[in-house]
Protein backbone atom coordinates (compact mmCIF):
# COMPACT_ATOMS: atom_id res chain seq x y z
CA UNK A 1 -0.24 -46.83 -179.73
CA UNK A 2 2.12 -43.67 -178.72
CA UNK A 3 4.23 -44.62 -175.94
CA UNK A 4 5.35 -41.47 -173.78
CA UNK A 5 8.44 -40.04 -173.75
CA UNK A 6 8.75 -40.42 -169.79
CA UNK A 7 8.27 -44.22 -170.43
CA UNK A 8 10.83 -44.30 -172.96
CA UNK A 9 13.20 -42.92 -169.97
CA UNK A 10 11.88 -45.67 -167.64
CA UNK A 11 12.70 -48.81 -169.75
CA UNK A 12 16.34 -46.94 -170.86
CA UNK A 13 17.06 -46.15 -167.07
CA UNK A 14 15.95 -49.91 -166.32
CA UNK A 15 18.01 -51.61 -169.10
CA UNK A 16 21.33 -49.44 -168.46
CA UNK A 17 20.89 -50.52 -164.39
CA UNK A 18 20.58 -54.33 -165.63
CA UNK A 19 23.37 -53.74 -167.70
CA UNK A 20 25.44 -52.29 -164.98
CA UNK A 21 24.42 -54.68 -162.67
CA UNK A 22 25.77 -57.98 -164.71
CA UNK A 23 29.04 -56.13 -165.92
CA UNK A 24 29.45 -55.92 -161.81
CA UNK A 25 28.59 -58.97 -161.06
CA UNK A 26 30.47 -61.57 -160.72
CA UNK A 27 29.70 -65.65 -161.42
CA UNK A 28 32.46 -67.07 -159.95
CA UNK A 29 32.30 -64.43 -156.91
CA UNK A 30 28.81 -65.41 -155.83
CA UNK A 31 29.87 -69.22 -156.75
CA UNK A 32 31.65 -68.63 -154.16
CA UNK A 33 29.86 -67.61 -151.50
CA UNK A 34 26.93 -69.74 -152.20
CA UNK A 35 29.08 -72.74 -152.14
CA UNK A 36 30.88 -71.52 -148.83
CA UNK A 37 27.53 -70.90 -146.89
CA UNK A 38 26.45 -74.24 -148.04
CA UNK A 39 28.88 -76.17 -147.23
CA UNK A 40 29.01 -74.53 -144.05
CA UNK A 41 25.65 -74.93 -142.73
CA UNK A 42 26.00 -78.76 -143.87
CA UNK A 43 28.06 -79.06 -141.17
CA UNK A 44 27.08 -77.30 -138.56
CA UNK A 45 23.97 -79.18 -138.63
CA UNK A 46 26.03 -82.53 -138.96
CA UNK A 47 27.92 -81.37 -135.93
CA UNK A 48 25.05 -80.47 -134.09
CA UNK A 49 23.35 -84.28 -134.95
CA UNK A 50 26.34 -86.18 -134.09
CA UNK A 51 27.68 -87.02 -137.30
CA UNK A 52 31.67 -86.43 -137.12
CA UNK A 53 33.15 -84.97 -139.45
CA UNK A 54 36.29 -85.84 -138.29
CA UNK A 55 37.06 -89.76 -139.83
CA UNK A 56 36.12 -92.20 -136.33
CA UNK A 57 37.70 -95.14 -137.49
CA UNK A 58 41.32 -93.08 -137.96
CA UNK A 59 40.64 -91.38 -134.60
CA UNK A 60 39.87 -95.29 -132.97
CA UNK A 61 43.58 -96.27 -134.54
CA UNK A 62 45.07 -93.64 -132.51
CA UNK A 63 47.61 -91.08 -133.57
CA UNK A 64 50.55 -93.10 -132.63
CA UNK A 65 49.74 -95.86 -134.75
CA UNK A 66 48.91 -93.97 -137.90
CA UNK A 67 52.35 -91.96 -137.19
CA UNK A 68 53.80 -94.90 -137.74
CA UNK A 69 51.70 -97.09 -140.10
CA UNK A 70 52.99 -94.00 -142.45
CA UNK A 71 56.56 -93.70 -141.48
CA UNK A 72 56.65 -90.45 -139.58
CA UNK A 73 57.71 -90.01 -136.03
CA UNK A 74 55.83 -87.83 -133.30
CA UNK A 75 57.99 -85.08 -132.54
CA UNK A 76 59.54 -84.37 -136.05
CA UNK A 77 59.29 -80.71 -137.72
CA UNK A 78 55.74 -79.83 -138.70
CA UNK A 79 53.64 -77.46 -141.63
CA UNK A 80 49.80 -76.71 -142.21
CA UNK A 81 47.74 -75.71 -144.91
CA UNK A 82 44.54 -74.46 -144.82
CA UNK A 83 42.40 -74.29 -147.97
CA UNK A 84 39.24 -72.39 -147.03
CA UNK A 85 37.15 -73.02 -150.26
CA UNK A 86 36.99 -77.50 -149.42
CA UNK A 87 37.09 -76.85 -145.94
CA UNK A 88 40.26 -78.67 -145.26
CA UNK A 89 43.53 -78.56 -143.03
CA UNK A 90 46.90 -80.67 -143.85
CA UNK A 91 49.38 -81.34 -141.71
CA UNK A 92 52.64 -82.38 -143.68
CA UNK A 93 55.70 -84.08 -141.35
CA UNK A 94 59.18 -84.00 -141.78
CA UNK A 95 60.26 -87.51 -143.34
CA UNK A 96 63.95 -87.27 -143.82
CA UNK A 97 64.46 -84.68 -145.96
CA UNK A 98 61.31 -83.33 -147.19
CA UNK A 99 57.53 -82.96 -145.73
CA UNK A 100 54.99 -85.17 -146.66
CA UNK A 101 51.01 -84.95 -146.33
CA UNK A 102 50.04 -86.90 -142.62
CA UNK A 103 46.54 -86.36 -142.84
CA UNK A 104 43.87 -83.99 -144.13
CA UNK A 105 41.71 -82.63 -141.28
CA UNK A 106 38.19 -81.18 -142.00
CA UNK A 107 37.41 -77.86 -140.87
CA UNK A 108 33.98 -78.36 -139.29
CA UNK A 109 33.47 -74.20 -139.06
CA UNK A 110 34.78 -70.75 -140.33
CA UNK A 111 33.20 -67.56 -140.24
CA UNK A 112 33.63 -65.42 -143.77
CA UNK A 113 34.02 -65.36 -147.46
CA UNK A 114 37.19 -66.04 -149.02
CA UNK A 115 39.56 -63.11 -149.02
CA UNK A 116 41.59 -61.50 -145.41
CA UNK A 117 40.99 -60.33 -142.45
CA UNK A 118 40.88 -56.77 -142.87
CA UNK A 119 40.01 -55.48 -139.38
CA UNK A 120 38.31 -56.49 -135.97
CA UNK A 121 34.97 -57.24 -136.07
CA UNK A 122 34.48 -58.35 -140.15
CA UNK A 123 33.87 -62.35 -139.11
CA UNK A 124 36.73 -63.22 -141.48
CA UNK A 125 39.10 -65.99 -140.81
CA UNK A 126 42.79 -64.78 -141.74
CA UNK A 127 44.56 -65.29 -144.89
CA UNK A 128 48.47 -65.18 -145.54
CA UNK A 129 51.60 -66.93 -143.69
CA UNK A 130 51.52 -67.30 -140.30
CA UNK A 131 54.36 -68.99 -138.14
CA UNK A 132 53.45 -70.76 -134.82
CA UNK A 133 55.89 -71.09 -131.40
CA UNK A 134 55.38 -72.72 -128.20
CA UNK A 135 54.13 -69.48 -126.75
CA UNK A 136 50.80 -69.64 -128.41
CA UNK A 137 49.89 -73.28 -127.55
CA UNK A 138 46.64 -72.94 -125.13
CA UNK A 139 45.68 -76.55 -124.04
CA UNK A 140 43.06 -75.15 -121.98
CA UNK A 141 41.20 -72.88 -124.40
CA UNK A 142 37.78 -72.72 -123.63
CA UNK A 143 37.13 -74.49 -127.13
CA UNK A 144 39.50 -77.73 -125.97
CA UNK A 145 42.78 -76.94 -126.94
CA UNK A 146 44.07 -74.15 -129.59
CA UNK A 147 47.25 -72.69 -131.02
CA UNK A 148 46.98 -68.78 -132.07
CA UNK A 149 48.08 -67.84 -135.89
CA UNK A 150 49.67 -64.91 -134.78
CA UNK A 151 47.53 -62.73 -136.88
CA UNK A 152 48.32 -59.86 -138.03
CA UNK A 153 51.34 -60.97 -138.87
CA UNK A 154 53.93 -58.34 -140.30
CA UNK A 155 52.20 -58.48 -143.80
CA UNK A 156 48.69 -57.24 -142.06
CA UNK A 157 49.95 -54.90 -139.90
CA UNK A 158 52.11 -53.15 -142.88
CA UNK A 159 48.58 -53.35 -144.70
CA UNK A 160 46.90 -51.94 -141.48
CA UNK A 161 44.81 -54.53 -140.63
CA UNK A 162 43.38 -55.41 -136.96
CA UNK A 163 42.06 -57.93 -134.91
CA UNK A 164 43.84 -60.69 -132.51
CA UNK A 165 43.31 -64.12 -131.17
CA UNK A 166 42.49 -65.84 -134.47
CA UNK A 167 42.85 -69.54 -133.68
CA UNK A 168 42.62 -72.73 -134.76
CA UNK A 169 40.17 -74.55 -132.18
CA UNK A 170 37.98 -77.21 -130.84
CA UNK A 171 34.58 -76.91 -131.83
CA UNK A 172 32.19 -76.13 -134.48
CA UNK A 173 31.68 -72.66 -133.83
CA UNK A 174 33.94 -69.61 -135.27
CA UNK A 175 33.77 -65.42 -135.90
CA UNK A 176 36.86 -65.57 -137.31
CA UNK A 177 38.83 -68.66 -136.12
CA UNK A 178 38.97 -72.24 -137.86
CA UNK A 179 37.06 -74.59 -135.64
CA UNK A 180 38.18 -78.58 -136.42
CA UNK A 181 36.06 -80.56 -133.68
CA UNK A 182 37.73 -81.46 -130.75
CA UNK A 183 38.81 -85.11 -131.79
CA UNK A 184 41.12 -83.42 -134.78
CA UNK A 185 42.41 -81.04 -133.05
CA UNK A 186 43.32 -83.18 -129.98
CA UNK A 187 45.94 -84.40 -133.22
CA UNK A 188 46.84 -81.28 -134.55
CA UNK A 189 48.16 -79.90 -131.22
CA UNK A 190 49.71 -82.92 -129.87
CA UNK A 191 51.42 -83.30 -133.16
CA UNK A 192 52.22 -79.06 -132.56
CA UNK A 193 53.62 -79.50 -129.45
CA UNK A 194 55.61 -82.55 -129.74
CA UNK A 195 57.01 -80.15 -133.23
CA UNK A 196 57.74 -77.81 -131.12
CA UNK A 197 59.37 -79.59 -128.26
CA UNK A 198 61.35 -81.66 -130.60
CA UNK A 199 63.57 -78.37 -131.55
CA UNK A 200 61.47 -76.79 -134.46
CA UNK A 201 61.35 -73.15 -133.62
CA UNK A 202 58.54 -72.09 -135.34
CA UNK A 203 55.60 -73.79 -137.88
CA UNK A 204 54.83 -72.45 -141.30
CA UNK A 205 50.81 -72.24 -141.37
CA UNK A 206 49.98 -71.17 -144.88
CA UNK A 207 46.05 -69.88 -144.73
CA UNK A 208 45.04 -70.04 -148.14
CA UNK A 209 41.74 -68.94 -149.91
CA UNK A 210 41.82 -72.24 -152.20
CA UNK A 211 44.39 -74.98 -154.19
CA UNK A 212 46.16 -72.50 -155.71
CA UNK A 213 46.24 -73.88 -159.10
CA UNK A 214 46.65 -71.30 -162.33
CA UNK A 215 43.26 -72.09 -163.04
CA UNK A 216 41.53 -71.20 -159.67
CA UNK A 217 43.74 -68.07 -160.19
CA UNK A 218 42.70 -67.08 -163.37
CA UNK A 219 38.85 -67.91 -162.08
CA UNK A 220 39.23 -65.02 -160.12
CA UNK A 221 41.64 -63.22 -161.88
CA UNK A 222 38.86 -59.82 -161.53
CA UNK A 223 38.58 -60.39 -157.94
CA UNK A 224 39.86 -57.46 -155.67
CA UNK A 225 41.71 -60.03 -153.96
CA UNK A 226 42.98 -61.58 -157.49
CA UNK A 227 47.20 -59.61 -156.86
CA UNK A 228 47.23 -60.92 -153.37
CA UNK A 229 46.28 -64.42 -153.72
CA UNK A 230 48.97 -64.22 -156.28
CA UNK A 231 51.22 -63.31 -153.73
CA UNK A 232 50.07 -66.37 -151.87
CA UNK A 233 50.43 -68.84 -154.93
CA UNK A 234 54.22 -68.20 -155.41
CA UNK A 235 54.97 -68.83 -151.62
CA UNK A 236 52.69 -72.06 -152.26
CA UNK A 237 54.44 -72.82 -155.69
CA UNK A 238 57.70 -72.32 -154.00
CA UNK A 239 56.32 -75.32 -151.04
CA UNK A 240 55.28 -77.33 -154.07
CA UNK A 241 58.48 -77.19 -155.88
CA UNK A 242 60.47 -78.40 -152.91
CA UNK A 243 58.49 -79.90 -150.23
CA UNK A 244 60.21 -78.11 -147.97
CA UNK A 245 58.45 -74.60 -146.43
CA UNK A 246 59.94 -71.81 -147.54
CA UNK A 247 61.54 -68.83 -146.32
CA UNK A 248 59.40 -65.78 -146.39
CA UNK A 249 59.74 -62.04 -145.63
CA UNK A 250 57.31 -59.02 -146.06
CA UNK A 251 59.31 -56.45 -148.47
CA UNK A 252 57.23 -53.22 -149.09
CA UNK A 253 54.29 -54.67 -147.94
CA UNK A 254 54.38 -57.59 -150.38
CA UNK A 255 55.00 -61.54 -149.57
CA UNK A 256 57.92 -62.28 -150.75
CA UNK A 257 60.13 -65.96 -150.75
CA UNK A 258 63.48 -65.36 -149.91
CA UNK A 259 65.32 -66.92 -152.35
CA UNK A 260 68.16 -64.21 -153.23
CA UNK A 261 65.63 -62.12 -155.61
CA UNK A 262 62.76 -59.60 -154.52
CA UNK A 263 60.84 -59.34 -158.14
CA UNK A 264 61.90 -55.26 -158.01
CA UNK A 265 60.04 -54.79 -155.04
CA UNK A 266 61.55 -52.36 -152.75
CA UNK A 267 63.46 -54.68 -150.61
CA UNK A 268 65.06 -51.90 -148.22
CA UNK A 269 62.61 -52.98 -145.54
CA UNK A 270 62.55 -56.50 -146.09
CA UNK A 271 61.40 -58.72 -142.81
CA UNK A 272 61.65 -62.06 -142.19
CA UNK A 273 58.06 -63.44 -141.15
């Protein structure tokens, strides 16, 4: 049987397309995004049936007494984490010299695949190193109570990216913020606020895409987010390798920890975060 020329053309133009499609596609991309969209609806709907999400029989012991069943004291200097792939929030205390993990919140909602917030409007919930003060504390945000990130931050705006009132929330609903349920983040911000009132100027929130681990990061190391989130793992490494959050700055519109050396970055307009 003669097969046409014109058919010939068909099958080549079809196979080179397939090919092109899988070199651009990505497994661990989509992995991803299937896993964040499942998890996410998960629990909404728990939310929506009643199921907490937030651990009842810590919230019936009452902050106080798991402050102190742990050895920490209300009112002593304060960092979060956020880890947007497992959905989770930590707050680490002061405990003499050095943080330690409190608790690990669930994040009932976020809007968003991992990566920034490029601009107003995208749905994403921020990524980078955000610093908290008493001025954006809202105890009566219209989801419960809330503290603002602060985004854009000196990194986004140096990046030009847009968009305001990103916060961390009451809730189970989000186009951009990270909603915990009201009964976590009735913690979170009294822990905040007592931080804050107790003398700590200002606390570190690192937003971060997932545990960055080498091996997450080399996962992704084709993403097109793959040199930030780099950025992000050495001002996590540098939390890891002390306990204590570190100093950052924005030089030449990279992160950068402050620790007398700038990597040859052009550190002429170096600013503290």
């Amino acid at each position: 049987m003669r097969v046409s020329r014109r058919l010939i053309a068909i099958v080549l133009l079809l196979a080179v397309g397939a090919l092109s499609a899988l070199v651009l596609w990505s497994p661990v991309r989509d992995a991803d995004s299937m896993a964040l969209a499942k998890e996410r609806a998960v629990r909404l709907a728990a939310y929506r049936t009643g199921v907490p999400a937030f651990d009842e029989r810590a919230q019936q012991a009452g902050l106080d007494a798991r402050l102190k069943a742990g050895g920490f004291k209300l009112g002593a200097p304060m960092f979060v984490r956020i880890y947007k792939r497992s959905f989770e929030l930590e707050v680490w205390i002061k405990r003499e010299s050095r943080f330690e993990r409190f608790a690990t919140y669930p994040i009932c909602y976020f809007s968003g695949n991992l990566g920034p917030k490029l601009r107003t409007g995208d749905w994403q919930s921020p990524e980078g190193i955000y610093q908290i003060g008493a001025g954006q504390l809202n105890p009566h945000s219209r989801w419960h109570k809330a503290f603002n990130l602060g985004f854009p931050n000196r990194y986004d705006e140096s990046h030009g990216r847009t968009g305001s009132f990103l916060m961390v929330h009451g809730g189970c609903s989000s186009v951009g913020c990270y909603a915990m349920t009201n009964p976590a983040v009735d913690d979170i911000f009294r822990l905040a606020r007592a931080a804050l009132s107790g003398g700590q100027a200002v606390i570190q929130v690192q937003a971060l895409p997932f545990r960055m681990t080498a091996e997450a990061l080399a996962l992704r190391v084709d993403h097109k987010y793959a040199s930030f989130w780099a950025e992000l793992k050495a001002v996590s490494d540098a939390f890891e390798a002390s306990q204590i959050p570190p100093s950052v700055a924005v030089c030449g519109g990279h992160y950068v920890v402050m620790d007398g050396k700038t990597g040859g970055l052009d550190a002429t307009d170096c600013r503290r975060l």
